[in-house]
PDB file of N, CA and C in Angstrom:
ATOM      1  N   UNK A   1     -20.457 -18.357 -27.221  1.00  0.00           N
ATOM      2  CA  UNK A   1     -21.056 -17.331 -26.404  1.00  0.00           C
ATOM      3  C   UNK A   1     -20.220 -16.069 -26.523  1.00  0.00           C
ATOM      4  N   UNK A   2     -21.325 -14.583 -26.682  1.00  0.00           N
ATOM      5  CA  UNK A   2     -20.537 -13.631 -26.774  1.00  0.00           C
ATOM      6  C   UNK A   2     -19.629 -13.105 -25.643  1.00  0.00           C
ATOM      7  N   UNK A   3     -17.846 -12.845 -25.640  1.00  0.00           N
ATOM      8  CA  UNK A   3     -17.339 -12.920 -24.471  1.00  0.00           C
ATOM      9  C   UNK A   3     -17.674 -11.572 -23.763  1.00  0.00           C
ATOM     10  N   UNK A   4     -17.999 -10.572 -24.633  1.00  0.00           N
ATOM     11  CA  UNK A   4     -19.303  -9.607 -24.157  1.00  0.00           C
ATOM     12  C   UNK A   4     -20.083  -9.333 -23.326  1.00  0.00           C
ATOM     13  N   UNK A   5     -20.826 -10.354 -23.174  1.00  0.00           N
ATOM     14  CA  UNK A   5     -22.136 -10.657 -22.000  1.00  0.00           C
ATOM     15  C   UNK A   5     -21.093 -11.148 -20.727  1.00  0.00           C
ATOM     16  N   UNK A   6     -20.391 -11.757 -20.924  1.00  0.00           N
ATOM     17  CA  UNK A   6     -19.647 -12.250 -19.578  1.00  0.00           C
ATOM     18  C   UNK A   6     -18.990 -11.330 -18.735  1.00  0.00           C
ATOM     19  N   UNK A   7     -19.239 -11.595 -17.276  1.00  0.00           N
ATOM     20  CA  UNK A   7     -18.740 -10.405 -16.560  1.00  0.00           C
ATOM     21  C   UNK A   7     -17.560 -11.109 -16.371  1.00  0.00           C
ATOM     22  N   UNK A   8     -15.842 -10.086 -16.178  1.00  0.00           N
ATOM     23  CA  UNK A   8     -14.823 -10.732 -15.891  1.00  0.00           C
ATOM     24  C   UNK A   8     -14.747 -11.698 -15.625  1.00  0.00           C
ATOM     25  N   UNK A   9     -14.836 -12.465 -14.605  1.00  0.00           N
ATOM     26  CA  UNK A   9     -15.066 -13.538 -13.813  1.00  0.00           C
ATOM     27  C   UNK A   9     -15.477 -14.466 -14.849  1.00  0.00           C
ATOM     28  N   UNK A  10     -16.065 -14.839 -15.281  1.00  0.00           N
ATOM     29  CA  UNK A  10     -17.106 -15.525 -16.150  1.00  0.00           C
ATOM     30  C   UNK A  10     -15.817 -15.425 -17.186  1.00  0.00           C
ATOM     31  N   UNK A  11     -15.354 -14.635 -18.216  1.00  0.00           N
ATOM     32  CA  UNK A  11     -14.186 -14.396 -19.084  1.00  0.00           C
ATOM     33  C   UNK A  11     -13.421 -15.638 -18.440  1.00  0.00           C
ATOM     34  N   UNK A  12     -13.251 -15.294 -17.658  1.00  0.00           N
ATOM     35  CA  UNK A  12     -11.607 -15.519 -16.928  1.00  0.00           C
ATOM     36  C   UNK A  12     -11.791 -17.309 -16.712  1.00  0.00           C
ATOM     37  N   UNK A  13     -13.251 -17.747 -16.166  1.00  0.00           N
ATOM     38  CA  UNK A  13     -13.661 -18.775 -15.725  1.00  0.00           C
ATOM     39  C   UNK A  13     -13.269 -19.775 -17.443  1.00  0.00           C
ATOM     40  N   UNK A  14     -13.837 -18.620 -18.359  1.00  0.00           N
ATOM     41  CA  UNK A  14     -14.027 -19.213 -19.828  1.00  0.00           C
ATOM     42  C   UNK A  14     -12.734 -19.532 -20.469  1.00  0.00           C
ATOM     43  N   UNK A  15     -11.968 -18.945 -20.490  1.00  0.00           N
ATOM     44  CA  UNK A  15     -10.452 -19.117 -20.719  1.00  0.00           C
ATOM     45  C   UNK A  15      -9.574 -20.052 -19.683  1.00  0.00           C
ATOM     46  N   UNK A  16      -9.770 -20.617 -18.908  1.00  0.00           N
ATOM     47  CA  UNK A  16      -9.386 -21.951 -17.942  1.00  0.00           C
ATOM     48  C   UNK A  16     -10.051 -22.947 -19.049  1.00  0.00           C
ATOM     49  N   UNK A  17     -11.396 -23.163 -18.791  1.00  0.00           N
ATOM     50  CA  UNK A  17     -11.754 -23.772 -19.472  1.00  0.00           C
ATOM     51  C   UNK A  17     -11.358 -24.387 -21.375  1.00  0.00           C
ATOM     52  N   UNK A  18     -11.559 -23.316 -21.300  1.00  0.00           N
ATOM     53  CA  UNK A  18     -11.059 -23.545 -23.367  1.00  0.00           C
ATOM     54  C   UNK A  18      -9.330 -24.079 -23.069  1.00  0.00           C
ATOM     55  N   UNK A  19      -8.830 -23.811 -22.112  1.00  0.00           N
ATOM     56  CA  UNK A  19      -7.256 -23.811 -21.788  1.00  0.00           C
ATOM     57  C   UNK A  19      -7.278 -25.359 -21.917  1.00  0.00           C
ATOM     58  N   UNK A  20      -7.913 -25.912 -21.002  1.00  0.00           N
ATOM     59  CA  UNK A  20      -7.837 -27.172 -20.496  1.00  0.00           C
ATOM     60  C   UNK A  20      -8.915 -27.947 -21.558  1.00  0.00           C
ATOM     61  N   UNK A  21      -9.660 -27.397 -22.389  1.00  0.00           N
ATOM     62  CA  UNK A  21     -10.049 -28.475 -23.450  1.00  0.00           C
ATOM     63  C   UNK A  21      -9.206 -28.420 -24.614  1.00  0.00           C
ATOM     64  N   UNK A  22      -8.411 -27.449 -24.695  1.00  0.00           N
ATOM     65  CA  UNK A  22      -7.544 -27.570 -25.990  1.00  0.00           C
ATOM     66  C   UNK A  22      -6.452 -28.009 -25.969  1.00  0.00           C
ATOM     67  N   UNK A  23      -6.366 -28.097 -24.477  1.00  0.00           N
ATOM     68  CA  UNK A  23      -4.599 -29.037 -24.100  1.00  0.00           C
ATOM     69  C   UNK A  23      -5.244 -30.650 -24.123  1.00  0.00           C
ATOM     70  N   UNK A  24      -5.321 -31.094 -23.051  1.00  0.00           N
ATOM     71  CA  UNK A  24      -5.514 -32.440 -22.597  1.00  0.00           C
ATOM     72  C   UNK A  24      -6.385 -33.412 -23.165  1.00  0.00           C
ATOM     73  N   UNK A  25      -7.730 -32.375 -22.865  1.00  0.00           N
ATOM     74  CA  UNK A  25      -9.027 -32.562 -22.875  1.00  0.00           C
ATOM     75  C   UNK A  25      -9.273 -33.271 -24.472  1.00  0.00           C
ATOM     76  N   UNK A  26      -8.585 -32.523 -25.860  1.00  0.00           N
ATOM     77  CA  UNK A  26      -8.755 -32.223 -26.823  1.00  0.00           C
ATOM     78  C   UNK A  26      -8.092 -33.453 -27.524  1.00  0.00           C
ATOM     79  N   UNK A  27      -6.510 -33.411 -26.813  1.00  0.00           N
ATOM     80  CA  UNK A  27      -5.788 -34.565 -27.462  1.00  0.00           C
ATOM     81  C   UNK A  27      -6.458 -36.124 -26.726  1.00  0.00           C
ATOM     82  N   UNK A  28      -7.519 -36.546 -26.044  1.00  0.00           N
ATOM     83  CA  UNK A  28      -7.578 -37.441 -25.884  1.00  0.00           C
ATOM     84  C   UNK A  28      -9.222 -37.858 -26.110  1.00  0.00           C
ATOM     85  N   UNK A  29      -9.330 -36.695 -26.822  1.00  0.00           N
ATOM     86  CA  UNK A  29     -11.008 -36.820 -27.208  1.00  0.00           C
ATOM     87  C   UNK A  29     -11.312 -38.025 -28.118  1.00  0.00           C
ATOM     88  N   UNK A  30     -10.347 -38.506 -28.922  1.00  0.00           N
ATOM     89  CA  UNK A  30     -10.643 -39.210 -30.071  1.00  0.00           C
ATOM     90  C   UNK A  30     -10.472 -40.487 -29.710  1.00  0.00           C
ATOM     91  N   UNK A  31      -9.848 -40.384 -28.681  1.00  0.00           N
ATOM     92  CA  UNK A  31      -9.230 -42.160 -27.652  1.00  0.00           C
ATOM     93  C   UNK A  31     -10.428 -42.409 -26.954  1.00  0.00           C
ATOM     94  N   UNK A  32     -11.080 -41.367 -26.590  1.00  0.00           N
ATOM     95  CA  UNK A  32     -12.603 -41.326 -25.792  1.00  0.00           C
ATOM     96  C   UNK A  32     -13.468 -41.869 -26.336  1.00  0.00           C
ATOM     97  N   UNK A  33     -13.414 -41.363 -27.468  1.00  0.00           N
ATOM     98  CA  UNK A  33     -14.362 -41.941 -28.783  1.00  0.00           C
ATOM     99  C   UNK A  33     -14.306 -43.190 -29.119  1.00  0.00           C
ATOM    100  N   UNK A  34     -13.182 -43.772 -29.823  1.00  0.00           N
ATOM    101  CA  UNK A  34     -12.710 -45.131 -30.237  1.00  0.00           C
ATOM    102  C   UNK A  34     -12.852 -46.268 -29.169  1.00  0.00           C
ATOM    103  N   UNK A  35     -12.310 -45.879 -28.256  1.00  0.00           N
ATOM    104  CA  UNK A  35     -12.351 -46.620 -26.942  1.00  0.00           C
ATOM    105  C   UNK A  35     -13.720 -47.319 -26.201  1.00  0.00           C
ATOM    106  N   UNK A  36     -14.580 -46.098 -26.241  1.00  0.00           N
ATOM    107  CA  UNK A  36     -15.815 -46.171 -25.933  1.00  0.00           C
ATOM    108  C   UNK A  36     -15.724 -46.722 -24.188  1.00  0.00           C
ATOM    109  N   UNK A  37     -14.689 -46.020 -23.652  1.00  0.00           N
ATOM    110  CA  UNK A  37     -14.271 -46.364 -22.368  1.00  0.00           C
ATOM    111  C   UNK A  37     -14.490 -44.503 -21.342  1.00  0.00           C
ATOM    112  N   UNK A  38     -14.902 -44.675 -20.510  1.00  0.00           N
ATOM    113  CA  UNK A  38     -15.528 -43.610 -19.525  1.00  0.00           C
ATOM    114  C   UNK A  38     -13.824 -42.868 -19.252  1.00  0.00           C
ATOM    115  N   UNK A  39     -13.874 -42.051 -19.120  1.00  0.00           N
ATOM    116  CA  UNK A  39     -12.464 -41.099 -19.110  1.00  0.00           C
ATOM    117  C   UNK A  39     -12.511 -40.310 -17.819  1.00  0.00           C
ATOM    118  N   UNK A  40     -12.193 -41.420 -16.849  1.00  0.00           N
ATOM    119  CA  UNK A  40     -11.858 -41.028 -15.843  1.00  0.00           C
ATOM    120  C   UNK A  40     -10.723 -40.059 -15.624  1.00  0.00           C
ATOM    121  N   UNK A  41      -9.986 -40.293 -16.450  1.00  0.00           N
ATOM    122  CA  UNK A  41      -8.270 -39.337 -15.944  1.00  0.00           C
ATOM    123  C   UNK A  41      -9.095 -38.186 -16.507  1.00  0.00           C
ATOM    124  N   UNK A  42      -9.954 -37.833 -17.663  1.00  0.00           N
ATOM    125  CA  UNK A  42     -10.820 -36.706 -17.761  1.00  0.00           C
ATOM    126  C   UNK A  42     -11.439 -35.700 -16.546  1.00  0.00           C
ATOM    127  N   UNK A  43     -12.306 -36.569 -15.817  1.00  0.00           N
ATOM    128  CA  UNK A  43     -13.029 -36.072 -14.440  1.00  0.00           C
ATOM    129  C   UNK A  43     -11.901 -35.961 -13.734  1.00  0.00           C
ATOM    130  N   UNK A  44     -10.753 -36.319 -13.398  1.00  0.00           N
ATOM    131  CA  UNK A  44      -9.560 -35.886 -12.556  1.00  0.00           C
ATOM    132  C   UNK A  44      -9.006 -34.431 -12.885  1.00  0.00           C
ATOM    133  N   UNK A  45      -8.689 -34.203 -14.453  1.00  0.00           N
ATOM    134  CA  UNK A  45      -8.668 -33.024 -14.565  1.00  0.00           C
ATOM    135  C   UNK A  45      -9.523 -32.049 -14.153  1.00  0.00           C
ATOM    136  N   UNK A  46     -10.929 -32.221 -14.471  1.00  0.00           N
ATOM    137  CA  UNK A  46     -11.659 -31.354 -14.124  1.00  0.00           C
ATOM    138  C   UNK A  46     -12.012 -31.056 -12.740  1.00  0.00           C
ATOM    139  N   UNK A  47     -11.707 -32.095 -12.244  1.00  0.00           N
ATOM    140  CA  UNK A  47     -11.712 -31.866 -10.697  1.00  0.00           C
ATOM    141  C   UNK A  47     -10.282 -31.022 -10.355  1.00  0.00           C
ATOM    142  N   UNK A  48      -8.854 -31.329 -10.400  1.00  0.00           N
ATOM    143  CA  UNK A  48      -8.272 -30.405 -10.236  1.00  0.00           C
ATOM    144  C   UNK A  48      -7.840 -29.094 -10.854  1.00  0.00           C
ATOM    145  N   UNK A  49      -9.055 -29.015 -11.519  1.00  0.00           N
ATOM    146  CA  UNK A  49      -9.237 -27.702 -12.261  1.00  0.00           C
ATOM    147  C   UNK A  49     -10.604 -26.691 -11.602  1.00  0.00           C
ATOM    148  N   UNK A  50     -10.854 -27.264 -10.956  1.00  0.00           N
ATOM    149  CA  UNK A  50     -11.960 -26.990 -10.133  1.00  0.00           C
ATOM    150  C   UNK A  50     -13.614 -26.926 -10.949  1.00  0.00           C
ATOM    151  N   UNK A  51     -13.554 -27.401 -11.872  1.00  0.00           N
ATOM    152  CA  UNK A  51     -14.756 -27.154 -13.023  1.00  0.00           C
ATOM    153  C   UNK A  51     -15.922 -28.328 -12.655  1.00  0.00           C
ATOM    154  N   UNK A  52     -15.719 -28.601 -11.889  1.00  0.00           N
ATOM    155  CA  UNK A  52     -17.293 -30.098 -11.087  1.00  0.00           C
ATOM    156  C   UNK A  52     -17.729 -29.138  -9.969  1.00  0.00           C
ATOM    157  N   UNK A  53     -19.274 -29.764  -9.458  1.00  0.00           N
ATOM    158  CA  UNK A  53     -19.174 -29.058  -8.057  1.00  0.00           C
ATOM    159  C   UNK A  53     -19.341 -27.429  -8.533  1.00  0.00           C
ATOM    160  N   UNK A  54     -19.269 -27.146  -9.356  1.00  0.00           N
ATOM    161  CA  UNK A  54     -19.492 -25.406  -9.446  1.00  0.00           C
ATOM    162  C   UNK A  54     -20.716 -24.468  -9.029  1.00  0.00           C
ATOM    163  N   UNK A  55     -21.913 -25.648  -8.679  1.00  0.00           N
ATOM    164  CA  UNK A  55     -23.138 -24.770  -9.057  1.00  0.00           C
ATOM    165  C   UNK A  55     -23.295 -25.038  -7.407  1.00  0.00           C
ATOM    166  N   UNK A  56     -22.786 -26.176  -6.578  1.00  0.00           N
ATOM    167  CA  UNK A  56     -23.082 -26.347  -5.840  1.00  0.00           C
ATOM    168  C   UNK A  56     -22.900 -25.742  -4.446  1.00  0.00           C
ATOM    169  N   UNK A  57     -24.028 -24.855  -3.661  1.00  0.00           N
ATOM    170  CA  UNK A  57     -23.994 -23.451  -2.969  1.00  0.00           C
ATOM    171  C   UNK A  57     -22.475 -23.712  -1.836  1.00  0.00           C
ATOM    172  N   UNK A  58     -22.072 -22.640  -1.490  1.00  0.00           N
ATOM    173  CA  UNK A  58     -20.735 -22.622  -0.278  1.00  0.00           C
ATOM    174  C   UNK A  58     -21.012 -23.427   0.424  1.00  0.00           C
ATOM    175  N   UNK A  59     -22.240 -23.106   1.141  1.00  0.00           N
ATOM    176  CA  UNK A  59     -22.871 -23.680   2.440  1.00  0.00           C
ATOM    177  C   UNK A  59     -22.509 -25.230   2.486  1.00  0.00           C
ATOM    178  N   UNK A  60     -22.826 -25.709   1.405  1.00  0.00           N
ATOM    179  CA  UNK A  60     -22.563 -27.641   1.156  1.00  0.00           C
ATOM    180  C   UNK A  60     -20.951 -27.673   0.652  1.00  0.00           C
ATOM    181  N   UNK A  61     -19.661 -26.617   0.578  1.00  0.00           N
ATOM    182  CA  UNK A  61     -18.366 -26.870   0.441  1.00  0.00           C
ATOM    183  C   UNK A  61     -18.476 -26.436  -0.871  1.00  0.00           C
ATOM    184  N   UNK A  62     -19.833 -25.913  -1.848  1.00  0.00           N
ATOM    185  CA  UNK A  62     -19.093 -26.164  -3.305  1.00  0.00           C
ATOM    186  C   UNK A  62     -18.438 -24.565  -3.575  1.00  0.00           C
ATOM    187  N   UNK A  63     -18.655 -24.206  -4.393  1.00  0.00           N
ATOM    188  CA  UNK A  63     -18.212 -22.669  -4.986  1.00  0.00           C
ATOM    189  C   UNK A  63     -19.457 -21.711  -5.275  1.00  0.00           C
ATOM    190  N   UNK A  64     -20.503 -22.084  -5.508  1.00  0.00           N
ATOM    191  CA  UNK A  64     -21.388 -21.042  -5.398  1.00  0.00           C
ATOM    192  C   UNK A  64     -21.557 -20.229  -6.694  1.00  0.00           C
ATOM    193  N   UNK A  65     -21.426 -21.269  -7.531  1.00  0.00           N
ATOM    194  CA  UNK A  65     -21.244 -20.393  -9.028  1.00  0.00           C
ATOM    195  C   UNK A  65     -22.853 -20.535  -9.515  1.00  0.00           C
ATOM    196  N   UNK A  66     -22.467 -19.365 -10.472  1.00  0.00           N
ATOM    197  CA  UNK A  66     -24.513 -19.226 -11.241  1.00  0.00           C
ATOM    198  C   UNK A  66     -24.675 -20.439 -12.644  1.00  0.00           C
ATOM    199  N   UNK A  67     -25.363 -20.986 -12.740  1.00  0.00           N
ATOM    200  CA  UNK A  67     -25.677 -21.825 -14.240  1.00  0.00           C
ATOM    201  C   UNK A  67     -25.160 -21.082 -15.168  1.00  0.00           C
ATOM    202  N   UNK A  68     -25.265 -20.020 -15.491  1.00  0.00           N
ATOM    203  CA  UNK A  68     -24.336 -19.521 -16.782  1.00  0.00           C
ATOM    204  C   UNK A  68     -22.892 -19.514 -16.140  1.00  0.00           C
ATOM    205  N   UNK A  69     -22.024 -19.501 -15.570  1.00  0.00           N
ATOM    206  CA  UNK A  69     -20.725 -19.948 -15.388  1.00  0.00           C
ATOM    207  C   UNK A  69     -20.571 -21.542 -15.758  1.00  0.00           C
ATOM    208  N   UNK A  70     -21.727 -22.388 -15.312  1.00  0.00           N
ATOM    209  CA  UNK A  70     -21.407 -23.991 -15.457  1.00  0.00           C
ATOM    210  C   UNK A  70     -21.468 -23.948 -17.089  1.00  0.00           C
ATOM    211  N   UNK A  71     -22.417 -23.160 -17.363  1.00  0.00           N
ATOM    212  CA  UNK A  71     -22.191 -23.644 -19.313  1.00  0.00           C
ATOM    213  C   UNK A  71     -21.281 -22.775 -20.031  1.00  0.00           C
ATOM    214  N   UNK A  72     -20.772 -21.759 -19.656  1.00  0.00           N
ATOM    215  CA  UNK A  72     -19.241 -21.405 -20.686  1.00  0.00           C
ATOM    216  C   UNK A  72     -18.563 -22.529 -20.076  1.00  0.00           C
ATOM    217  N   UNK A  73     -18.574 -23.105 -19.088  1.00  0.00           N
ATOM    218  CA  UNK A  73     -17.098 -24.122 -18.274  1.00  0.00           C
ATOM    219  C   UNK A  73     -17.828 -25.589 -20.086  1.00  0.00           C
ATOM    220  N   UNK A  74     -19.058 -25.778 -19.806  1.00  0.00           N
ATOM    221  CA  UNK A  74     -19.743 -27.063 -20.978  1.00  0.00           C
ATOM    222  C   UNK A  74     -19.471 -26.350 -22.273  1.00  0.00           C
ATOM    223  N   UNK A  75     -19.946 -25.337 -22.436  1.00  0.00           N
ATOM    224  CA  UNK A  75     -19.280 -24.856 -23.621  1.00  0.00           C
ATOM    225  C   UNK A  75     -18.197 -24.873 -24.507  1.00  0.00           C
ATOM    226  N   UNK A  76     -16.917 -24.769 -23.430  1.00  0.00           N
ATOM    227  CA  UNK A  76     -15.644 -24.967 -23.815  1.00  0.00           C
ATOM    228  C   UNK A  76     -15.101 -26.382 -23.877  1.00  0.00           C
ATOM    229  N   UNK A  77     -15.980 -26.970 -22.920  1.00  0.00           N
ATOM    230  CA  UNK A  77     -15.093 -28.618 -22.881  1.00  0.00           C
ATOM    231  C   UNK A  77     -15.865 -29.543 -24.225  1.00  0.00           C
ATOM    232  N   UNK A  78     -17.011 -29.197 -24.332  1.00  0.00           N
ATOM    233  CA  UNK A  78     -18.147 -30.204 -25.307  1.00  0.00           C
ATOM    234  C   UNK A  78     -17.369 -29.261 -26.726  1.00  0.00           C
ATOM    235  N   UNK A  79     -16.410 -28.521 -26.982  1.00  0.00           N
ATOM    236  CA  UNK A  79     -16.109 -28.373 -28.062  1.00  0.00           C
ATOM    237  C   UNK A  79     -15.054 -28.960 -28.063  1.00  0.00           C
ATOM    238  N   UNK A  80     -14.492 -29.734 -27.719  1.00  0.00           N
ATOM    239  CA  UNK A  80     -12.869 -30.756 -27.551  1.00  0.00           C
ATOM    240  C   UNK A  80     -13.446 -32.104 -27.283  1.00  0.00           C
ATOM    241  N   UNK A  81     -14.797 -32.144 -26.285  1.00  0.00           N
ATOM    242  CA  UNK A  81     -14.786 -33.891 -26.537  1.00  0.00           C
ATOM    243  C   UNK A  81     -16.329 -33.599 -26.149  1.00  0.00           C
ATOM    244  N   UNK A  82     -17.306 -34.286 -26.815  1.00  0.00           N
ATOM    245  CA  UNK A  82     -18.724 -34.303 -26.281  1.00  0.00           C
ATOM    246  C   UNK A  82     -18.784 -35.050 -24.524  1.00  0.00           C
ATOM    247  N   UNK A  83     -17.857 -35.977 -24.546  1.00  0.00           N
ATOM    248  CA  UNK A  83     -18.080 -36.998 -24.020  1.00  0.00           C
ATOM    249  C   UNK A  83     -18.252 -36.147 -22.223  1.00  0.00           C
ATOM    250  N   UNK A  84     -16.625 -35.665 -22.502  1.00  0.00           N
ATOM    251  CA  UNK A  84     -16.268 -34.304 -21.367  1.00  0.00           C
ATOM    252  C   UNK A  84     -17.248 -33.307 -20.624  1.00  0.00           C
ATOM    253  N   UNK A  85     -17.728 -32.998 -22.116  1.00  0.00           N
ATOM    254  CA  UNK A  85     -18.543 -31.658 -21.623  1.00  0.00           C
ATOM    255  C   UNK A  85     -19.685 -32.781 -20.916  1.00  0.00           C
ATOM    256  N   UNK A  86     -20.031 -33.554 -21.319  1.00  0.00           N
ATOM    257  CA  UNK A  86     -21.146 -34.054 -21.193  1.00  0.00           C
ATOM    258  C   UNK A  86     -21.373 -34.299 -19.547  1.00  0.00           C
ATOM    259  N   UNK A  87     -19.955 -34.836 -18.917  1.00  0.00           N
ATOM    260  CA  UNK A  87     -19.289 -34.787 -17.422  1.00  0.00           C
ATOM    261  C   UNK A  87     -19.622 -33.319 -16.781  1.00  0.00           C
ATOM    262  N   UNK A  88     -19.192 -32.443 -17.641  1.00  0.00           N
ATOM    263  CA  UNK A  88     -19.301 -31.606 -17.203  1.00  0.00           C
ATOM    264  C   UNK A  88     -20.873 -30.896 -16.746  1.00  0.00           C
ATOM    265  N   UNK A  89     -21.566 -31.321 -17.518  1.00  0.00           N
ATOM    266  CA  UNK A  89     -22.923 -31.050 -17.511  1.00  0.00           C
ATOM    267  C   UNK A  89     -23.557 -32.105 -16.263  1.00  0.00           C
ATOM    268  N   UNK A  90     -23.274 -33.363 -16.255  1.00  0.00           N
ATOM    269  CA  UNK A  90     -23.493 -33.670 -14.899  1.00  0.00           C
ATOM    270  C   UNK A  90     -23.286 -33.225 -13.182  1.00  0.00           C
ATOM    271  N   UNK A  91     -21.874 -33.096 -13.466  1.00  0.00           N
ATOM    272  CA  UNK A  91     -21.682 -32.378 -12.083  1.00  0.00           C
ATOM    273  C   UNK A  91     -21.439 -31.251 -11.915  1.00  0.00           C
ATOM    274  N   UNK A  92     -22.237 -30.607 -12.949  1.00  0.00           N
ATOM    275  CA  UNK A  92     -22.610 -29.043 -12.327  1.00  0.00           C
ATOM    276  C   UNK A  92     -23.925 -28.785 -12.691  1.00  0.00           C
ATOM    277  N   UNK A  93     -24.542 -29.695 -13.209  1.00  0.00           N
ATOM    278  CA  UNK A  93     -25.943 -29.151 -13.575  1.00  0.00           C
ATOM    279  C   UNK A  93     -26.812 -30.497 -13.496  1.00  0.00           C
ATOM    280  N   UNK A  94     -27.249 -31.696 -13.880  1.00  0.00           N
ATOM    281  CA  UNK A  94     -28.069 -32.709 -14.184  1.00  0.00           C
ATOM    282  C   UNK A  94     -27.745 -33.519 -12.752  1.00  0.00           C
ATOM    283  N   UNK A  95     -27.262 -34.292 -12.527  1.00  0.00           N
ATOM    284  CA  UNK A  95     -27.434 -35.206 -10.949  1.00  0.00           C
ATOM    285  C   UNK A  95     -27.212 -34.615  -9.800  1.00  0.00           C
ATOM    286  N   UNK A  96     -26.579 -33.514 -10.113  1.00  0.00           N
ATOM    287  CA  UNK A  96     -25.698 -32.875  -8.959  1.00  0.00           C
ATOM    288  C   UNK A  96     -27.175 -32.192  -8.177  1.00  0.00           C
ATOM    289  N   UNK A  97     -27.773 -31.337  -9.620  1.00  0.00           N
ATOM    290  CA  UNK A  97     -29.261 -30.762  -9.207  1.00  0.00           C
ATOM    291  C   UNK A  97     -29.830 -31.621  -8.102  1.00  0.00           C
ATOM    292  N   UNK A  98     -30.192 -32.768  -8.571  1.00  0.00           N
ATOM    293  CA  UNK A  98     -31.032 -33.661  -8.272  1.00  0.00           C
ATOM    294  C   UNK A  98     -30.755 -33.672  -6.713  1.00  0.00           C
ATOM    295  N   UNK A  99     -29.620 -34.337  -6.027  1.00  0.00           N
ATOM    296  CA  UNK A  99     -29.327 -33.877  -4.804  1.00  0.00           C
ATOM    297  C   UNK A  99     -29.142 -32.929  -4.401  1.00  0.00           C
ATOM    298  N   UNK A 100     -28.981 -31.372  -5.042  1.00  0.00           N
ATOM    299  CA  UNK A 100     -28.784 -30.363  -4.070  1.00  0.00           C
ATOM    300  C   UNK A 100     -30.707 -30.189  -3.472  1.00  0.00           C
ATOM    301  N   UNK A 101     -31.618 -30.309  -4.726  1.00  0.00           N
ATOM    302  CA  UNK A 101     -33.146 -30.344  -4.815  1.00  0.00           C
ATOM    303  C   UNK A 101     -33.806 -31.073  -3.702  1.00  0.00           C
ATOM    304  N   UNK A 102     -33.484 -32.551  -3.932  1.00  0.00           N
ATOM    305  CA  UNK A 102     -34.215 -33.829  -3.082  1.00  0.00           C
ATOM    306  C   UNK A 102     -33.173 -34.010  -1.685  1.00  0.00           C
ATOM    307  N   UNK A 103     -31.945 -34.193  -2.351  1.00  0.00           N
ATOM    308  CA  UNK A 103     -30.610 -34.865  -0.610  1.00  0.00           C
ATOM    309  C   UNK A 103     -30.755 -34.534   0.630  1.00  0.00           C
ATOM    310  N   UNK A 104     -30.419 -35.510   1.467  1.00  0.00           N
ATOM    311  CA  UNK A 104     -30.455 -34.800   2.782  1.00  0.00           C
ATOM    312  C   UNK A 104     -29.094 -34.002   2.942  1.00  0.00           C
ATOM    313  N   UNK A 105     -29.187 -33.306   3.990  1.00  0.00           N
ATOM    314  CA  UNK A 105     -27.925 -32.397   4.432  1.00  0.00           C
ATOM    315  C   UNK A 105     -26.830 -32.946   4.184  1.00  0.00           C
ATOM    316  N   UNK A 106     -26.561 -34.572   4.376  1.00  0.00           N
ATOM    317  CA  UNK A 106     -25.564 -34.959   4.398  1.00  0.00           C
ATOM    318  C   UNK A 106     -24.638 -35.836   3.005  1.00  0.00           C
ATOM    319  N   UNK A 107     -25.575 -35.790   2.331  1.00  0.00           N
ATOM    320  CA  UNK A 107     -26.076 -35.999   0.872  1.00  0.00           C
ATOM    321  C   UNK A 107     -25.385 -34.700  -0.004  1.00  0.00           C
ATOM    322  N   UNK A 108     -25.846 -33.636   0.711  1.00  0.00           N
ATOM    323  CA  UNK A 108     -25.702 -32.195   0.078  1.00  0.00           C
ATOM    324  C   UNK A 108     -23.879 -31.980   0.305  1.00  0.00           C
ATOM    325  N   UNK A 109     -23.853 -32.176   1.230  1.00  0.00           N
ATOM    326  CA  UNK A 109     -21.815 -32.142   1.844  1.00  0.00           C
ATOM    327  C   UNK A 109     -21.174 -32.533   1.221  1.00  0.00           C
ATOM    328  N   UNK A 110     -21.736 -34.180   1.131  1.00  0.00           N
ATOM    329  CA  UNK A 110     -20.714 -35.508   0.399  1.00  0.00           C
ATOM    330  C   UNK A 110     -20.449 -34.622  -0.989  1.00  0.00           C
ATOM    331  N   UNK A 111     -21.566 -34.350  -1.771  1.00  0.00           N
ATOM    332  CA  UNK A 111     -21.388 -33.944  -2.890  1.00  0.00           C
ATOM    333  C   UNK A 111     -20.488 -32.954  -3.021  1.00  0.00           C
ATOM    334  N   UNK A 112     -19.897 -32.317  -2.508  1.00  0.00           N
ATOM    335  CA  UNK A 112     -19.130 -31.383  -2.862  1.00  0.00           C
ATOM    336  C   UNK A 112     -17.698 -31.963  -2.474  1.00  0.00           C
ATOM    337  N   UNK A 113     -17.400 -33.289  -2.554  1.00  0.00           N
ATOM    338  CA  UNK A 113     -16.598 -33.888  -2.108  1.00  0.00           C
ATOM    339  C   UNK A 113     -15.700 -34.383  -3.352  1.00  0.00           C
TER     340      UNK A 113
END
């Protein structure tokens, strides 16, 4: 993506990201692979990186970010491990949807948990 179109924020969001798939993310992509084992210590990073939960509005605890912020965050990680980005695409965009759409209120909270 051109870093062009991105407003600061979005830059800045994009460079965390590429940071953390070319460190961690990157060296354990291939163990991800071989393994064929779910990479939990993966989703830990990204959780204390704050990159899950992004799309999901203040109001329910999340951050309030727009869909084009969640895909430079997929962008950068699905180029170090498919498996990652692929995480990443869940909990900011594919199930997460699903409950912010259908969940009850309390449904909507947990998730940002």
């Amino acid at each position: 993506m051109s870093v062009s179109a991105l407003s600061p924020d979005q830059q800045k969001l994009q460079a965390r990201a590429r940071e953390l798939a070319a460190g961690p993310v990157a060296e354990r992509a291939a163990e991800v692979d071989r393994s064929e084992r779910y990479p939990w210590d993966n989703v830990e990073l990204l959780k204390d990186a704050m990159l899950v939960g992004m799309t999901i509005p203040e109001r329910y605890g999340g951050q309030g970010k727009s869909w084009l912020d969640a895909v430079v965050v997929i962008e950068a990680l699905s180029a170090a491990c498919a498996v990652t980005g692929r995480i990443a695409v869940e909990t900011n965009m594919g199930a997460i949807s699903a409950v912010m759409a259908y969940g009850s209120e309390e449904q909507k909270k947990l998730a940002a948990d």
